[in-house]
PDB file of N, CA and C in Angstrom:
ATOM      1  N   UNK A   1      59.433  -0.407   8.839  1.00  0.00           N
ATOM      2  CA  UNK A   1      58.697   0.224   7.765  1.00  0.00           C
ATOM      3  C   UNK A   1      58.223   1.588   8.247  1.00  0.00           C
ATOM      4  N   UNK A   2      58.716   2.766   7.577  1.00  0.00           N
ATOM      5  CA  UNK A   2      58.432   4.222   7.819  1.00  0.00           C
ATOM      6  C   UNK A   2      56.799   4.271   7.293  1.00  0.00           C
ATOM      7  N   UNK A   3      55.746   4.477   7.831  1.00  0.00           N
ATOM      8  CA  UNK A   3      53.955   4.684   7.299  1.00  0.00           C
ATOM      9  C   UNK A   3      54.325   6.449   7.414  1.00  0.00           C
ATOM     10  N   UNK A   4      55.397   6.926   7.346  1.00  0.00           N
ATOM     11  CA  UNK A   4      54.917   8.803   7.434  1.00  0.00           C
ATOM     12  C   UNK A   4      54.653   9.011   5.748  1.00  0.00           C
ATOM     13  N   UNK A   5      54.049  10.414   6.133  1.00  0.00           N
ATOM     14  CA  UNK A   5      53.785  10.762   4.408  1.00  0.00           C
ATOM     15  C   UNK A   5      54.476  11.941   3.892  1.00  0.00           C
ATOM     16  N   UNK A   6      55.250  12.004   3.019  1.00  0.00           N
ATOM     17  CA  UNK A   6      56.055  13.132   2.879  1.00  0.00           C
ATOM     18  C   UNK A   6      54.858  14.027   2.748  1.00  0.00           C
ATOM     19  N   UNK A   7      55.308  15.289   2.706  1.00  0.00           N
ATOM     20  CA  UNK A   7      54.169  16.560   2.601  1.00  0.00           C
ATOM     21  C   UNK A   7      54.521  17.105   0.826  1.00  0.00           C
ATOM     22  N   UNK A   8      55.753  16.465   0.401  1.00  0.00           N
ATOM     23  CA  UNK A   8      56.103  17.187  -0.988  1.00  0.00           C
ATOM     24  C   UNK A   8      55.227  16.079  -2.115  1.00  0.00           C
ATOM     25  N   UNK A   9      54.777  16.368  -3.218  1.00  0.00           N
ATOM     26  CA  UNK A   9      54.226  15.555  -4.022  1.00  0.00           C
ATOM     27  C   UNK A   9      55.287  16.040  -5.415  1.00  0.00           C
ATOM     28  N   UNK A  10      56.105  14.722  -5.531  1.00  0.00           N
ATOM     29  CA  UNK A  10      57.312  14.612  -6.358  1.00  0.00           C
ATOM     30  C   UNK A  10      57.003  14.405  -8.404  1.00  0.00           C
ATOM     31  N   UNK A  11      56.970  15.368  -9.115  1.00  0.00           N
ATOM     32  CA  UNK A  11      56.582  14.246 -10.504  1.00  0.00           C
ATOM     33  C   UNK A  11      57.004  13.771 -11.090  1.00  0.00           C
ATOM     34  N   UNK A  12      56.547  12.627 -11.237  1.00  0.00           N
ATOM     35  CA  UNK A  12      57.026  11.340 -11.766  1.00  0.00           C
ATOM     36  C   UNK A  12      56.931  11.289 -13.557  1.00  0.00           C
ATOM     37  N   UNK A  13      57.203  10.291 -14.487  1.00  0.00           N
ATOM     38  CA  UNK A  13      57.361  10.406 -15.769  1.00  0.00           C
ATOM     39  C   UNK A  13      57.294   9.142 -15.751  1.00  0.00           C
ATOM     40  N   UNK A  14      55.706   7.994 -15.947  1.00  0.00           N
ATOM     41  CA  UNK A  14      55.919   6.948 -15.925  1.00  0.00           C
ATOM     42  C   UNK A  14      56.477   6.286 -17.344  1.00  0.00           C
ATOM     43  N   UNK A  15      56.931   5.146 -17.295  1.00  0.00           N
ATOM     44  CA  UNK A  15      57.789   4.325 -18.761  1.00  0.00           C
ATOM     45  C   UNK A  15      56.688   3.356 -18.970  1.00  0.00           C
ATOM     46  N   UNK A  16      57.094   1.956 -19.368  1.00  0.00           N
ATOM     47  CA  UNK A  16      56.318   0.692 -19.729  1.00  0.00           C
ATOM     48  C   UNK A  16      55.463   0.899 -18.475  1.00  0.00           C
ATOM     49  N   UNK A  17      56.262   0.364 -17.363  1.00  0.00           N
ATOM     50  CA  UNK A  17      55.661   0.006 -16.540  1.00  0.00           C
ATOM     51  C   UNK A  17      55.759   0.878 -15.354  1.00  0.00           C
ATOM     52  N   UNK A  18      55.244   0.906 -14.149  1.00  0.00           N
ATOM     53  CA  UNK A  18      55.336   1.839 -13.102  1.00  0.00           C
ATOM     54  C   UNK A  18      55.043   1.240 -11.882  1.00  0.00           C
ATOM     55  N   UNK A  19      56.063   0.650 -11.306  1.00  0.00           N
ATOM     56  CA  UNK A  19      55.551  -0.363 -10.410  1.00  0.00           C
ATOM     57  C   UNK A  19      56.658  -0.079  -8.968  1.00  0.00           C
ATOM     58  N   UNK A  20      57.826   0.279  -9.121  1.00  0.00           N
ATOM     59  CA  UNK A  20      59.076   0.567  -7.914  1.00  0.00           C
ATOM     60  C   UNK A  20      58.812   2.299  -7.904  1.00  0.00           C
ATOM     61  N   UNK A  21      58.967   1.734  -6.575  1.00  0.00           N
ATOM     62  CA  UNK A  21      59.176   3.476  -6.022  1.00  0.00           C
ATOM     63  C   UNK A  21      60.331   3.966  -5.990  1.00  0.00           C
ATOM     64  N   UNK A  22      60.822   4.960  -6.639  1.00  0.00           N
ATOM     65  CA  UNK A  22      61.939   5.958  -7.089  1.00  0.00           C
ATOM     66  C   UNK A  22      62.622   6.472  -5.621  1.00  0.00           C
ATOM     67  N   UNK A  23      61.832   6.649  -4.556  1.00  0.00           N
ATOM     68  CA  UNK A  23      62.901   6.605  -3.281  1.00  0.00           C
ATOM     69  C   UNK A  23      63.357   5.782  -2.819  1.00  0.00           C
ATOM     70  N   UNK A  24      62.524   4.488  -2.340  1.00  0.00           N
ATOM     71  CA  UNK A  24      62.959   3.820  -1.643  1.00  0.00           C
ATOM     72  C   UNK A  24      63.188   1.987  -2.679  1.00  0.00           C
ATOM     73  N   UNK A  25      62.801   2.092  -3.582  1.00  0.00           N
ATOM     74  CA  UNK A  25      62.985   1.143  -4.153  1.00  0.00           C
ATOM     75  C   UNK A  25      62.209  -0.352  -3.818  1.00  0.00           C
ATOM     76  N   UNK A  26      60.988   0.152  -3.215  1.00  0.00           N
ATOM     77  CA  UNK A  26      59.834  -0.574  -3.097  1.00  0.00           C
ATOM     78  C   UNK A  26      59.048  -1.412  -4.737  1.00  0.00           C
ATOM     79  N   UNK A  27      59.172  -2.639  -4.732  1.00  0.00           N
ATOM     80  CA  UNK A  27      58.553  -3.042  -6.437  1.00  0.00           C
ATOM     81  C   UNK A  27      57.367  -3.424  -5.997  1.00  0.00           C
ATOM     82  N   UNK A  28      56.083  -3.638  -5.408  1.00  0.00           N
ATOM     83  CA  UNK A  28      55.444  -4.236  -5.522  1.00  0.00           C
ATOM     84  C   UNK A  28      54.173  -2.987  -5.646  1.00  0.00           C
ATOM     85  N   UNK A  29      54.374  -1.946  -6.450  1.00  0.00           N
ATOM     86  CA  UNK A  29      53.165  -0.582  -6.768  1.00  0.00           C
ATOM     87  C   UNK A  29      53.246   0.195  -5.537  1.00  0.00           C
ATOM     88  N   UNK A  30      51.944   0.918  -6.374  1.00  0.00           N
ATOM     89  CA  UNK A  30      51.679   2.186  -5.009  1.00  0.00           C
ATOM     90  C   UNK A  30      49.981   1.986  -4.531  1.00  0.00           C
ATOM     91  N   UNK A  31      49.413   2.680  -3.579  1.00  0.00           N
ATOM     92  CA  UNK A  31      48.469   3.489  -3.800  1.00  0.00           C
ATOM     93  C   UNK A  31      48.419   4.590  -3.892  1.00  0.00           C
ATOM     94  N   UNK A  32      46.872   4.747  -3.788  1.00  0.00           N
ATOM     95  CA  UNK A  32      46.481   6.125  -5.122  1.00  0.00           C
ATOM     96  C   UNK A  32      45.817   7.001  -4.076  1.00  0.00           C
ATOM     97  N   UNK A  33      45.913   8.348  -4.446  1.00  0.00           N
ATOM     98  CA  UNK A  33      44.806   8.894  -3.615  1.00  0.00           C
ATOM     99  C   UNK A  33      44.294   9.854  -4.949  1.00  0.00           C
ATOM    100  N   UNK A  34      43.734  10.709  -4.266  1.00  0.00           N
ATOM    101  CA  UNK A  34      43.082  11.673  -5.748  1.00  0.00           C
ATOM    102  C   UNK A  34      43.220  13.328  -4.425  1.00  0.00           C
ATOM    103  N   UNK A  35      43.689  14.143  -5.486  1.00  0.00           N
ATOM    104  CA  UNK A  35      43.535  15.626  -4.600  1.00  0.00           C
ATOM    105  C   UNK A  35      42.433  16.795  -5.682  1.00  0.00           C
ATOM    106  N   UNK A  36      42.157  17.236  -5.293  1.00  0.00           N
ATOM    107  CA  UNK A  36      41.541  18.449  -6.238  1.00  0.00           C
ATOM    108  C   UNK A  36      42.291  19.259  -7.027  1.00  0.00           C
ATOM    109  N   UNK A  37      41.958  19.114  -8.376  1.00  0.00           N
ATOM    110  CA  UNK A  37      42.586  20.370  -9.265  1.00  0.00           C
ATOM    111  C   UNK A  37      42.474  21.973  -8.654  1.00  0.00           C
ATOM    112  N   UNK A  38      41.103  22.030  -7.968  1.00  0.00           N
ATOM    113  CA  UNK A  38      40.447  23.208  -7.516  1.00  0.00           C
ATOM    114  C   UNK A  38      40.781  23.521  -6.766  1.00  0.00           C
ATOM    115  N   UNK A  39      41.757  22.793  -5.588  1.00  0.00           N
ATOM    116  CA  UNK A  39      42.170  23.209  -4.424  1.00  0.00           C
ATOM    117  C   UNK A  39      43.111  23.902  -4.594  1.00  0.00           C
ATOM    118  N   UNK A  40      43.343  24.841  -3.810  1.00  0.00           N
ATOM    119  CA  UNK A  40      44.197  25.816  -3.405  1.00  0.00           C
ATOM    120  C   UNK A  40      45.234  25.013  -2.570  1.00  0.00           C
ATOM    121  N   UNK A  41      46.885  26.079  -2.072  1.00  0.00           N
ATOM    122  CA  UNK A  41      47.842  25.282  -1.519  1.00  0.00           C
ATOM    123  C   UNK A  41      47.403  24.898  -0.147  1.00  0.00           C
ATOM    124  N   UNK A  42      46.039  25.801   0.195  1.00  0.00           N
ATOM    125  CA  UNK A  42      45.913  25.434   1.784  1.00  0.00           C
ATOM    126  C   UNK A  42      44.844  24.468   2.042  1.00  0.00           C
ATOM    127  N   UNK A  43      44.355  23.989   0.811  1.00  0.00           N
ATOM    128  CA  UNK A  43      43.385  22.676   0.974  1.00  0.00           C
ATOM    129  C   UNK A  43      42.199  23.222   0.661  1.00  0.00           C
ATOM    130  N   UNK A  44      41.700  24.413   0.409  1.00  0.00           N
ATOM    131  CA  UNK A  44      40.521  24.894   0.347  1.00  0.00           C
ATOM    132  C   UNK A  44      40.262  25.340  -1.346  1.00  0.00           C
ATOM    133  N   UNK A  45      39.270  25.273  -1.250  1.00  0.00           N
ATOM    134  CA  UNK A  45      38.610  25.303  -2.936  1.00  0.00           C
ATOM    135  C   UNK A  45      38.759  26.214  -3.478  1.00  0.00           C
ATOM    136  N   UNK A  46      39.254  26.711  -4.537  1.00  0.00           N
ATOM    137  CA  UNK A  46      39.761  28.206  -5.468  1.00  0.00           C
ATOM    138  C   UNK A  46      38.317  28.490  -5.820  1.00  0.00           C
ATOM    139  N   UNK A  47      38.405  29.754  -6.282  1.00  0.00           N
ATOM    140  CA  UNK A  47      37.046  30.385  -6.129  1.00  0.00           C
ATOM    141  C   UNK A  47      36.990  30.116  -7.406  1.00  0.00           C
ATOM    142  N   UNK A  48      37.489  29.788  -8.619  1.00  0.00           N
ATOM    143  CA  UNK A  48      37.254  29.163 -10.332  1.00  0.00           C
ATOM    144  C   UNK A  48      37.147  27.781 -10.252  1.00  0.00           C
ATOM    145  N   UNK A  49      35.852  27.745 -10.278  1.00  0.00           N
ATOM    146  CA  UNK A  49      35.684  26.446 -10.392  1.00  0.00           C
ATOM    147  C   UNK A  49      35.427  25.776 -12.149  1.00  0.00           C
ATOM    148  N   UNK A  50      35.699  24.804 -12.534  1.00  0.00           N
ATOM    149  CA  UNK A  50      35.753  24.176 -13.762  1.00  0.00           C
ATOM    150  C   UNK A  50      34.477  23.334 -13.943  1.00  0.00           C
ATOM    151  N   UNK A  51      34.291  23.002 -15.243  1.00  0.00           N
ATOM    152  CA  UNK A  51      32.668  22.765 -15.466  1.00  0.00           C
ATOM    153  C   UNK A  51      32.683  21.125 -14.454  1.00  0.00           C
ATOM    154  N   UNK A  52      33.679  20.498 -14.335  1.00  0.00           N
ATOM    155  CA  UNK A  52      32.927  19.234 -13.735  1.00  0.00           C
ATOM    156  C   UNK A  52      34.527  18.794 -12.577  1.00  0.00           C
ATOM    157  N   UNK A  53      34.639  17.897 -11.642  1.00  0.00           N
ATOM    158  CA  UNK A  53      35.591  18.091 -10.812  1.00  0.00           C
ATOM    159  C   UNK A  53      36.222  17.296 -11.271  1.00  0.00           C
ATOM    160  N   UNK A  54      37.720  17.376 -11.226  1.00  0.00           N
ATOM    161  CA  UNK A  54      38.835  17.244 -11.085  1.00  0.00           C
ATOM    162  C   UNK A  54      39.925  17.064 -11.136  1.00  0.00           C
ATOM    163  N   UNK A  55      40.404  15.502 -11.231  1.00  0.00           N
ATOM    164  CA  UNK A  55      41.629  15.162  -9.809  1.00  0.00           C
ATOM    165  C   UNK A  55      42.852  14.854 -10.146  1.00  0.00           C
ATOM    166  N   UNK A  56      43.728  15.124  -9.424  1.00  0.00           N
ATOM    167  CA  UNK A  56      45.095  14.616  -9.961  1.00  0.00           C
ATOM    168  C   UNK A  56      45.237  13.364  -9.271  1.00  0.00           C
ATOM    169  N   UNK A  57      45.784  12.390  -9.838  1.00  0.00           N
ATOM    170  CA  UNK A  57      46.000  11.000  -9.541  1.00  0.00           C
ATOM    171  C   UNK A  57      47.391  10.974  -8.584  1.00  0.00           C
ATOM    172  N   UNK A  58      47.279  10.457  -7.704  1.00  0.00           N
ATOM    173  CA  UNK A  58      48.340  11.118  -6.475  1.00  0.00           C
ATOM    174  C   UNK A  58      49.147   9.327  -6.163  1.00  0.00           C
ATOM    175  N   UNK A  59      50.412   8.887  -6.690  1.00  0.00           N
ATOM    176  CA  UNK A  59      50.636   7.350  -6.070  1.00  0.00           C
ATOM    177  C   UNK A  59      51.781   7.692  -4.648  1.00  0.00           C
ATOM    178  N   UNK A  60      51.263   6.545  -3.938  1.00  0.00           N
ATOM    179  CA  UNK A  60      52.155   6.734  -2.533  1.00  0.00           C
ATOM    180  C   UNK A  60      52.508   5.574  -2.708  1.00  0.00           C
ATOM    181  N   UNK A  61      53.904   5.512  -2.292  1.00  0.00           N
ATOM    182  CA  UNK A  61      54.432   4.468  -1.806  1.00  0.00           C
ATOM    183  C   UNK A  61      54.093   4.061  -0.344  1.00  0.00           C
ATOM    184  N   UNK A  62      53.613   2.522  -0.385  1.00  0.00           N
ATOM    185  CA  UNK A  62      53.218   1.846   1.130  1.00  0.00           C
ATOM    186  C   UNK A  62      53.969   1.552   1.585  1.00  0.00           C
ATOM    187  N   UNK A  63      55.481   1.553   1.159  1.00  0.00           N
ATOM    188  CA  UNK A  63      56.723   1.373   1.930  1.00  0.00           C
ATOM    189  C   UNK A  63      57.779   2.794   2.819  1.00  0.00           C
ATOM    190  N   UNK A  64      57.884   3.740   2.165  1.00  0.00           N
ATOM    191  CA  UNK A  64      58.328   4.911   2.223  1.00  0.00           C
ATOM    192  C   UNK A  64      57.080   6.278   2.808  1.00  0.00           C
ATOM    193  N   UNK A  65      55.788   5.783   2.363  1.00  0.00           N
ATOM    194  CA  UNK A  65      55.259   7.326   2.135  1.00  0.00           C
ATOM    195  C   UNK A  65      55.600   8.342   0.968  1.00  0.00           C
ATOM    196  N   UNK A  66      56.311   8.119   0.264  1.00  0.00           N
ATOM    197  CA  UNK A  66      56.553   9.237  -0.660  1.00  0.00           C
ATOM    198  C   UNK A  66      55.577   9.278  -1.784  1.00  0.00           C
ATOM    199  N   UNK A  67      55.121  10.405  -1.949  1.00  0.00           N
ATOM    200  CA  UNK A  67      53.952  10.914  -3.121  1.00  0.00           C
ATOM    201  C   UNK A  67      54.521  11.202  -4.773  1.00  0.00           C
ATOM    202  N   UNK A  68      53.730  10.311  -5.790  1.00  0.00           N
ATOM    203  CA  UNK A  68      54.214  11.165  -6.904  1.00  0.00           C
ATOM    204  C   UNK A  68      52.938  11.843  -7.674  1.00  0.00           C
ATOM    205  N   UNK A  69      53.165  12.504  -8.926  1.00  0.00           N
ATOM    206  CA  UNK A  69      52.111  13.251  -9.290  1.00  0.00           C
ATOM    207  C   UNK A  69      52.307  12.299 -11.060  1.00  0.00           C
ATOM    208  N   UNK A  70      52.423  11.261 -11.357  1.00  0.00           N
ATOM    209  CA  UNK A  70      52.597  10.932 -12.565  1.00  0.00           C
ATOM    210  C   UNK A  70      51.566  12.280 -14.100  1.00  0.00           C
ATOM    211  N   UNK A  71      51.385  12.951 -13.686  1.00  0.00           N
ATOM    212  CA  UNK A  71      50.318  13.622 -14.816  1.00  0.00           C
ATOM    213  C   UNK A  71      48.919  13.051 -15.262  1.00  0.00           C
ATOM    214  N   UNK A  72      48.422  12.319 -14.248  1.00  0.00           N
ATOM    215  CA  UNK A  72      47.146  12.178 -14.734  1.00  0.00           C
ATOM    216  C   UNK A  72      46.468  12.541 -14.371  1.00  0.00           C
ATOM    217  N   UNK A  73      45.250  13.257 -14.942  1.00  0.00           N
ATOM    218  CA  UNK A  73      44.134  14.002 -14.291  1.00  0.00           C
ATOM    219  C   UNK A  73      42.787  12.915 -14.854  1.00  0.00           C
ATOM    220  N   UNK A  74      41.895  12.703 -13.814  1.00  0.00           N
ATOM    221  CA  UNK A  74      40.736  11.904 -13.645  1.00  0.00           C
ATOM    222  C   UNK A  74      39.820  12.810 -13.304  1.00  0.00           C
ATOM    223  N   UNK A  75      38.132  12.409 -13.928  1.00  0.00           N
ATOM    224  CA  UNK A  75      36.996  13.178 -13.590  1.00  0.00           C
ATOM    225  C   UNK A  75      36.423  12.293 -12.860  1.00  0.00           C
ATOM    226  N   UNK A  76      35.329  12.426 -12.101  1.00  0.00           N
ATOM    227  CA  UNK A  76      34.175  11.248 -11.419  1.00  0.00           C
ATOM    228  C   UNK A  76      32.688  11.841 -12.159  1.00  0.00           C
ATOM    229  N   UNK A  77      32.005  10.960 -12.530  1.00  0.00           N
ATOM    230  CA  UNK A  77      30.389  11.104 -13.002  1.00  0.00           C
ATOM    231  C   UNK A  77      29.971  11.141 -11.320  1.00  0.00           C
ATOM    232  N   UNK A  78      29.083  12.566 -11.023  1.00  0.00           N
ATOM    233  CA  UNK A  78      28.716  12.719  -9.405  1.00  0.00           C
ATOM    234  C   UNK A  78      27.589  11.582  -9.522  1.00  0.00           C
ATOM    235  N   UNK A  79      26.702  11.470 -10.284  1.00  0.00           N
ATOM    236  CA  UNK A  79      25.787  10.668 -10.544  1.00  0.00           C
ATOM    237  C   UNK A  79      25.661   9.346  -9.963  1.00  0.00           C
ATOM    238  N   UNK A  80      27.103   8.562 -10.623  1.00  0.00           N
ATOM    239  CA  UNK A  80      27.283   7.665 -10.436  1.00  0.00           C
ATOM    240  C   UNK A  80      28.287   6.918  -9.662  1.00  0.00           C
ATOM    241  N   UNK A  81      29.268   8.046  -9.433  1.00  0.00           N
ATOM    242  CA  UNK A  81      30.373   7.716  -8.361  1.00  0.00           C
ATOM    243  C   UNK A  81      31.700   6.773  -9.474  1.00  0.00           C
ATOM    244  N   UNK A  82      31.293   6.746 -10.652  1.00  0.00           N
ATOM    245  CA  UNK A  82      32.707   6.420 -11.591  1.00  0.00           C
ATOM    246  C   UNK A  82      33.466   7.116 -12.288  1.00  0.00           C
ATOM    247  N   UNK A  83      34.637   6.182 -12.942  1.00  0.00           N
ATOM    248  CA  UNK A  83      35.431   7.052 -13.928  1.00  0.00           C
ATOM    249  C   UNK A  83      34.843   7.196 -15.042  1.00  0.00           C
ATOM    250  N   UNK A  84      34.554   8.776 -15.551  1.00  0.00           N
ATOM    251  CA  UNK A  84      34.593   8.925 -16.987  1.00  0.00           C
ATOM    252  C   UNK A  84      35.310   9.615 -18.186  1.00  0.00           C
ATOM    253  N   UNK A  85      36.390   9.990 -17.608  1.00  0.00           N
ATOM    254  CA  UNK A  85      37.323  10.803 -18.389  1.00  0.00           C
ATOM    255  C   UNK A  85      38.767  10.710 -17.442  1.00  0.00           C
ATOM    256  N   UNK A  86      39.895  10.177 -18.426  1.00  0.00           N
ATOM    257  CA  UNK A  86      40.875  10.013 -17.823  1.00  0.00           C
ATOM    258  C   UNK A  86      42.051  10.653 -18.966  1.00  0.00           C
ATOM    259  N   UNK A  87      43.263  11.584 -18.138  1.00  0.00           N
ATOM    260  CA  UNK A  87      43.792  12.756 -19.378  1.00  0.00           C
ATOM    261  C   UNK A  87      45.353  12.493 -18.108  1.00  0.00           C
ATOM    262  N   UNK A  88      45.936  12.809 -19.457  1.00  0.00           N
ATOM    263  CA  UNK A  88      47.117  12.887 -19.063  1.00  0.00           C
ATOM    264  C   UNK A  88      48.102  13.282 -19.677  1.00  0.00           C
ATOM    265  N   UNK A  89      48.666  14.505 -18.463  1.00  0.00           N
ATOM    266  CA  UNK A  89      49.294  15.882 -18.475  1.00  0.00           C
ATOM    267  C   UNK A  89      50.912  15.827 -18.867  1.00  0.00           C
ATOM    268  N   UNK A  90      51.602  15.909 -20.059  1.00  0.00           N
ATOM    269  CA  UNK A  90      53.109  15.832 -20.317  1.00  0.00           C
ATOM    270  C   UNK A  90      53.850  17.225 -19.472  1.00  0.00           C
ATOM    271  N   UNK A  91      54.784  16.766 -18.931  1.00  0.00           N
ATOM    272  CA  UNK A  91      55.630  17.410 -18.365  1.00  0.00           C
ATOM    273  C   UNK A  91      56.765  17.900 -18.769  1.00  0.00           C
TER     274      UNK A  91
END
């Protein structure tokens, strides 16, 4: 089992369901990470910031490492540390 992480974040176009990974043909899902809308390519925060943060919904395959970007963008309430707005971006 390869644990590397590709560095490219690939986008995806999910259907019914979204469960096999498109490289390696892994079925059992992904995990998720979240990156900043705000970030810049070098990881650091763009100087326009937007009224509340963020994130693009990032799935990795736990078999491969490979990243996709399915189009969803998620906010967090800072308050409370949950989801309150969940949007998603057509490609």
């Amino acid at each position: 089992m390869d644990m590397s992480i590709s560095a490219e974040i690939k986008s995806i176009k999910p259907g019914e369901e979204l469960h096999i990974c498109p490289s390696c043909g892994y079925e059992y899902g992904f995990h998720t990470s979240f990156v900043s809308v705000n970030a810049g390519k070098d990881g650091k925060e763009s100087p326009v910031k937007s009224t509340g943060a963020l994130y693009r919904v990032i799935l990795i395959c736990p078999e491969c490492g490979a990243r996709f970007d399915p189009g969803w963008r998620i906010s967090f309430c800072d308050d409370e540390s949950r989801v309150v707005r969940a949007i998603t971006v057509l490609h």
